[in-house]
N, C-alpha and C. Protein backbone atom coordinates (compact mmCIF):
# COMPACT_ATOMS: atom_id res chain seq x y z
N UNK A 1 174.52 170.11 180.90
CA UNK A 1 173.17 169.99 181.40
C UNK A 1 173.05 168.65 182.11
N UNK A 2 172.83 168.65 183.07
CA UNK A 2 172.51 167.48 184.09
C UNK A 2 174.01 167.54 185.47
N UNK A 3 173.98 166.20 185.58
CA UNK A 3 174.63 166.02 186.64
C UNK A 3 176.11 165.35 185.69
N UNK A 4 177.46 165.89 186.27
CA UNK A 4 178.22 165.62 185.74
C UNK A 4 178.83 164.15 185.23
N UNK A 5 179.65 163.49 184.67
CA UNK A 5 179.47 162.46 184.29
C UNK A 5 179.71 161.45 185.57
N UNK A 6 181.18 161.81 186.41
CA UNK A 6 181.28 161.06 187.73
C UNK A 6 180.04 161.11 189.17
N UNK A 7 179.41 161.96 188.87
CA UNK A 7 178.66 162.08 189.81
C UNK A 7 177.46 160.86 189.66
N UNK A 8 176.80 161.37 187.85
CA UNK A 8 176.11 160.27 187.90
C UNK A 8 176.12 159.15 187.64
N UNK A 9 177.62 158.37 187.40
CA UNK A 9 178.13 157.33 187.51
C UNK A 9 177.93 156.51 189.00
N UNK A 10 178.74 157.44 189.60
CA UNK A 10 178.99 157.19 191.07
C UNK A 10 177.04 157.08 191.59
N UNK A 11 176.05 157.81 191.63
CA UNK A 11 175.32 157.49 192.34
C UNK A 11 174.13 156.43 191.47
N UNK A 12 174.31 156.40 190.32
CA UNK A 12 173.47 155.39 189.63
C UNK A 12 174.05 153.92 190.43
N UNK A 13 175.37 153.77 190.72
CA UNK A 13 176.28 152.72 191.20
C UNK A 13 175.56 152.72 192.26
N UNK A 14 175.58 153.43 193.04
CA UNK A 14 175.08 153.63 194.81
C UNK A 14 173.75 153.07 194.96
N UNK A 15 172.93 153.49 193.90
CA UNK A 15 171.57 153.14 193.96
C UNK A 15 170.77 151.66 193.39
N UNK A 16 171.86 151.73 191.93
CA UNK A 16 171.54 150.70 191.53
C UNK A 16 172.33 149.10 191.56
N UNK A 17 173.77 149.73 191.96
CA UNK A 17 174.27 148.53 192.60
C UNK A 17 174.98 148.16 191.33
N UNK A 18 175.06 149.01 190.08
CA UNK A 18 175.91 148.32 189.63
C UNK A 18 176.41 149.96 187.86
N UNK A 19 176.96 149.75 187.77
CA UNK A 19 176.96 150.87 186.52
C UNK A 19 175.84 151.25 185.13
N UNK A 20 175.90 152.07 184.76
CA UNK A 20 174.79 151.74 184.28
C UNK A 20 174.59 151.78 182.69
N UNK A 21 173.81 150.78 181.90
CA UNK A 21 174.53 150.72 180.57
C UNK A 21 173.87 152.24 179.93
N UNK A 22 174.15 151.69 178.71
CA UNK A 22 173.82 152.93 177.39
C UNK A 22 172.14 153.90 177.95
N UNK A 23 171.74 152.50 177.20
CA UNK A 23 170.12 153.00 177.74
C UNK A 23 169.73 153.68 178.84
N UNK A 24 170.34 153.65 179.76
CA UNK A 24 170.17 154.23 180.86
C UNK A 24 170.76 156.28 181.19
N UNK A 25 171.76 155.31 180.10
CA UNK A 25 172.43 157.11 180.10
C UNK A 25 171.38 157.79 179.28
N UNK A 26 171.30 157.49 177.82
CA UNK A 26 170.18 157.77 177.29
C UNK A 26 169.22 158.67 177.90
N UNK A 27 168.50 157.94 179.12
CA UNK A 27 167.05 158.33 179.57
C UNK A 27 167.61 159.56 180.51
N UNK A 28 168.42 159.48 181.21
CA UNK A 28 169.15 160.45 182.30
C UNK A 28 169.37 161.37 181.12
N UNK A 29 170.15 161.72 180.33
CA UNK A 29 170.28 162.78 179.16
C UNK A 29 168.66 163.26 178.87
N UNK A 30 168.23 162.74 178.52
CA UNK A 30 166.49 163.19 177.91
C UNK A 30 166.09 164.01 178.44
N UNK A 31 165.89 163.49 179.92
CA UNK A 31 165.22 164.02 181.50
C UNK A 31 165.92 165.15 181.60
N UNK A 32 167.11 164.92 181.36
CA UNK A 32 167.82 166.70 181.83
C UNK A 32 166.96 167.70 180.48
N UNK A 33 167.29 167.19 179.40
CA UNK A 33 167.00 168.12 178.37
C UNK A 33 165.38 168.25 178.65
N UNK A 34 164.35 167.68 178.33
CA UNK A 34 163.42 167.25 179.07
C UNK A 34 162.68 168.73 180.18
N UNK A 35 163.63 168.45 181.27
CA UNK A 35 163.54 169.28 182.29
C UNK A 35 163.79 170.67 182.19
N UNK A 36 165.20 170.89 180.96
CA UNK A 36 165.23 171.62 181.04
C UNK A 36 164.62 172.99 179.32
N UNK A 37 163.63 171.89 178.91
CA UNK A 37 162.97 172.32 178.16
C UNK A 37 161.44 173.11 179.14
N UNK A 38 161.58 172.41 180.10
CA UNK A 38 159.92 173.09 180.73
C UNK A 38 160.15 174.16 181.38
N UNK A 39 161.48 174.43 181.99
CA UNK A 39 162.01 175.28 182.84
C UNK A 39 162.25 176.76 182.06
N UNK A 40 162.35 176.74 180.52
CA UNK A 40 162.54 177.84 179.96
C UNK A 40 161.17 178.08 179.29
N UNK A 41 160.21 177.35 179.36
CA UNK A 41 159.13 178.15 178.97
C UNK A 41 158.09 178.03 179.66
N UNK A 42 156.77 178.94 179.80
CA UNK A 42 155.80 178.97 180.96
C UNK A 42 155.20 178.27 179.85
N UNK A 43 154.90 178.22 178.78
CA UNK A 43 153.63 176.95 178.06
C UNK A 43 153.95 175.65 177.50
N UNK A 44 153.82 174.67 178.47
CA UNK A 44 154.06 173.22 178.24
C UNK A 44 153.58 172.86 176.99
N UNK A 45 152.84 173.43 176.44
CA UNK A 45 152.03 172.71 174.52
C UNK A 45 153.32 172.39 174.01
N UNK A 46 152.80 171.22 172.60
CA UNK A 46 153.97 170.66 172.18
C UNK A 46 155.10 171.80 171.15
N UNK A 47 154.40 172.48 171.05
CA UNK A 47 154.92 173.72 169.99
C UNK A 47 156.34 174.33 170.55
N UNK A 48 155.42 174.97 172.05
CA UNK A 48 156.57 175.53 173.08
C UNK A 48 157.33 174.75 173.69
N UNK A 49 157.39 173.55 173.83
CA UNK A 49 158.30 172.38 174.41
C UNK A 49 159.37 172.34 172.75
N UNK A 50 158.97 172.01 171.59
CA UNK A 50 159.88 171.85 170.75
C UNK A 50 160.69 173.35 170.35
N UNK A 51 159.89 174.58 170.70
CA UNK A 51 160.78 175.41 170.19
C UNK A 51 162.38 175.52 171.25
N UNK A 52 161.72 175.14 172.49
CA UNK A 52 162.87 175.50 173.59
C UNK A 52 163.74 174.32 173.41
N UNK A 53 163.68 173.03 172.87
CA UNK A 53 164.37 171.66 172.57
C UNK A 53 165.13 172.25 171.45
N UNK A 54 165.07 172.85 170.59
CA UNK A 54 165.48 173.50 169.22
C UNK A 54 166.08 174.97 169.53
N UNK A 55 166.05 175.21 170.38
CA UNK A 55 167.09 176.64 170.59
C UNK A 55 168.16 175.92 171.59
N UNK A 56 168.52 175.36 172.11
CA UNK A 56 169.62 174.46 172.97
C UNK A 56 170.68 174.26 172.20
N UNK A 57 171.63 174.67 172.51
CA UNK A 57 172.89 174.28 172.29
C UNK A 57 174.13 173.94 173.42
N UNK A 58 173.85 172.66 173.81
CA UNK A 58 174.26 172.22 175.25
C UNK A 58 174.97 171.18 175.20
N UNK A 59 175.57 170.39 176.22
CA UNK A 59 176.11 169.21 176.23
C UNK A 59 175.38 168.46 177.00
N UNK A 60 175.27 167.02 177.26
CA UNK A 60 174.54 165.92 178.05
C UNK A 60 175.60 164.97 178.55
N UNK A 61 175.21 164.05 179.48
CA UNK A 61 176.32 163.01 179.82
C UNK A 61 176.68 162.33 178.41
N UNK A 62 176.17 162.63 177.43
CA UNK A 62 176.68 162.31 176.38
C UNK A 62 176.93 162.29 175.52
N UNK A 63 177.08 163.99 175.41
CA UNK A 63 178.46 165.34 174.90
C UNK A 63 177.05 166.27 174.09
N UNK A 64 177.97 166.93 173.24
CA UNK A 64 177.32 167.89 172.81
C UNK A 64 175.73 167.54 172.01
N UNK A 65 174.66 168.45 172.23
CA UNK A 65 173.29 168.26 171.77
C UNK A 65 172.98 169.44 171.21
N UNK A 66 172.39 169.31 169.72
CA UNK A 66 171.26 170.47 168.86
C UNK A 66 170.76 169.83 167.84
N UNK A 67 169.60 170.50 168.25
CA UNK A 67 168.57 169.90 167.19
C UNK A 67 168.11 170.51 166.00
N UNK A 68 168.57 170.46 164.81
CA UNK A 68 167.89 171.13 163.50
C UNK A 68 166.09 171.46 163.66
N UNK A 69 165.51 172.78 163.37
CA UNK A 69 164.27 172.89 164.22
C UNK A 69 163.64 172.95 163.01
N UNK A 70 164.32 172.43 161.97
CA UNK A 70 163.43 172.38 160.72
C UNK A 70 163.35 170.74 160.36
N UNK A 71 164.75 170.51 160.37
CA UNK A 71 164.39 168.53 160.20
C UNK A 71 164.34 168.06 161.63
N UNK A 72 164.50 168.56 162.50
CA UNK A 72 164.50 167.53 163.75
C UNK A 72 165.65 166.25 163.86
N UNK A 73 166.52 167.10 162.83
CA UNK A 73 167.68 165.80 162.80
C UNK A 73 168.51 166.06 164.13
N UNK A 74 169.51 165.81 165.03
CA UNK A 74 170.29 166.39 165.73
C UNK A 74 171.43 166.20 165.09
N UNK A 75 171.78 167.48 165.26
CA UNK A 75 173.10 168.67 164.60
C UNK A 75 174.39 168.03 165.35
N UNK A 76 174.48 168.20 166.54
CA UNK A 76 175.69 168.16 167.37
C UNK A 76 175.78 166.91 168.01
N UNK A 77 176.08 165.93 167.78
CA UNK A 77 176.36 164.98 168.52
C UNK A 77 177.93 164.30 168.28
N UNK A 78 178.79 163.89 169.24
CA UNK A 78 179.98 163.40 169.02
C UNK A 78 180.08 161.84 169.67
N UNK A 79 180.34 161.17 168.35
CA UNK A 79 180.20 159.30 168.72
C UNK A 79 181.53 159.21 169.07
N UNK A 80 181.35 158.27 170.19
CA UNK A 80 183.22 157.33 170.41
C UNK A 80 183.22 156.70 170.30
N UNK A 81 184.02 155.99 169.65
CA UNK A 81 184.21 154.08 169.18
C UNK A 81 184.68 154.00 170.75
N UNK A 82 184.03 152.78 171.10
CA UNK A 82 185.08 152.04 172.05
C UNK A 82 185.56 150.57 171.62
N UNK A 83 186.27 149.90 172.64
CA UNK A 83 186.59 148.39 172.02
C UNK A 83 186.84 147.50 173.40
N UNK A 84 186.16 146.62 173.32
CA UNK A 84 186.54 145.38 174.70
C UNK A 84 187.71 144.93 174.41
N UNK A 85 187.91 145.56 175.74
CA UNK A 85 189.73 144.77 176.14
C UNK A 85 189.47 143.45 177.58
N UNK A 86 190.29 143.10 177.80
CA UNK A 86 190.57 142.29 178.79
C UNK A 86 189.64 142.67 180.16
N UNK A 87 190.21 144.12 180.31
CA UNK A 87 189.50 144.62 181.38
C UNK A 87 188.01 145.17 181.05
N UNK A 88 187.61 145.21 180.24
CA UNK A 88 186.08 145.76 179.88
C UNK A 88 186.06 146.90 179.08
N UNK A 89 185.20 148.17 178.65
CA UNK A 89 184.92 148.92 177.42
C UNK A 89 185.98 149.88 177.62
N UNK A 90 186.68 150.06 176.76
CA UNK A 90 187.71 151.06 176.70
C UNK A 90 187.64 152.15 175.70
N UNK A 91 188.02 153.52 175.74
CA UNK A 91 188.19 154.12 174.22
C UNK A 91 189.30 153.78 173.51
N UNK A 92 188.41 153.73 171.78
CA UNK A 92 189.20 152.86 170.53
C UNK A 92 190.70 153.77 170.67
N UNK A 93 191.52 153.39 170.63
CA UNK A 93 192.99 154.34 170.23
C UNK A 93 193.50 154.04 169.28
N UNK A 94 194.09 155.40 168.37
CA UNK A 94 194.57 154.94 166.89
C UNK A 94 194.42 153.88 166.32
């Protein structure tokens, strides 16, 4: 769901002149889900916005997303350690 990860790397760069941190991915993930919570239902109320947020089982620029529609915990999410190297954020290896 959204724009793939190089794409919106590449034009957040273009626009904003420089990469873009966490937070930023964050809000770009939301907006897709977000968007594509209004798009599956004709009644914007908060009821029908959370049931269509709670039937999703999707990925975001920052991997898989579901939301428990009873705790509102999210179900699916996959963390990556990374670690600063010399050259900047890398993924952690063994």
């Amino acid at each position: 769901m959204g724009p793939p990860e190089e794409e919106f790397l590449h034009e957040y760069a273009k626009t904003g002149g420089r990469v873009p941190d966490y937070p930023a991915v964050q809000i770009a993930a939301t907006a897709a889900l977000a968007a594509r919570c209004a798009r599956t239902t004709d009644d914007l109320s908060r009821p029908a916005l959370w049931a269509a947020a709670t039937s999703l089982d999707t990925t975001t620029l920052l991997g898989w997303f579901a939301v428990d529609p009873i705790t509102g915990m999210q179900r699916a999410h996959q963390t990556v350690l990374t670690r600063w190297t010399g050259g900047g954020m890398a993924p952690a290896t063994g």
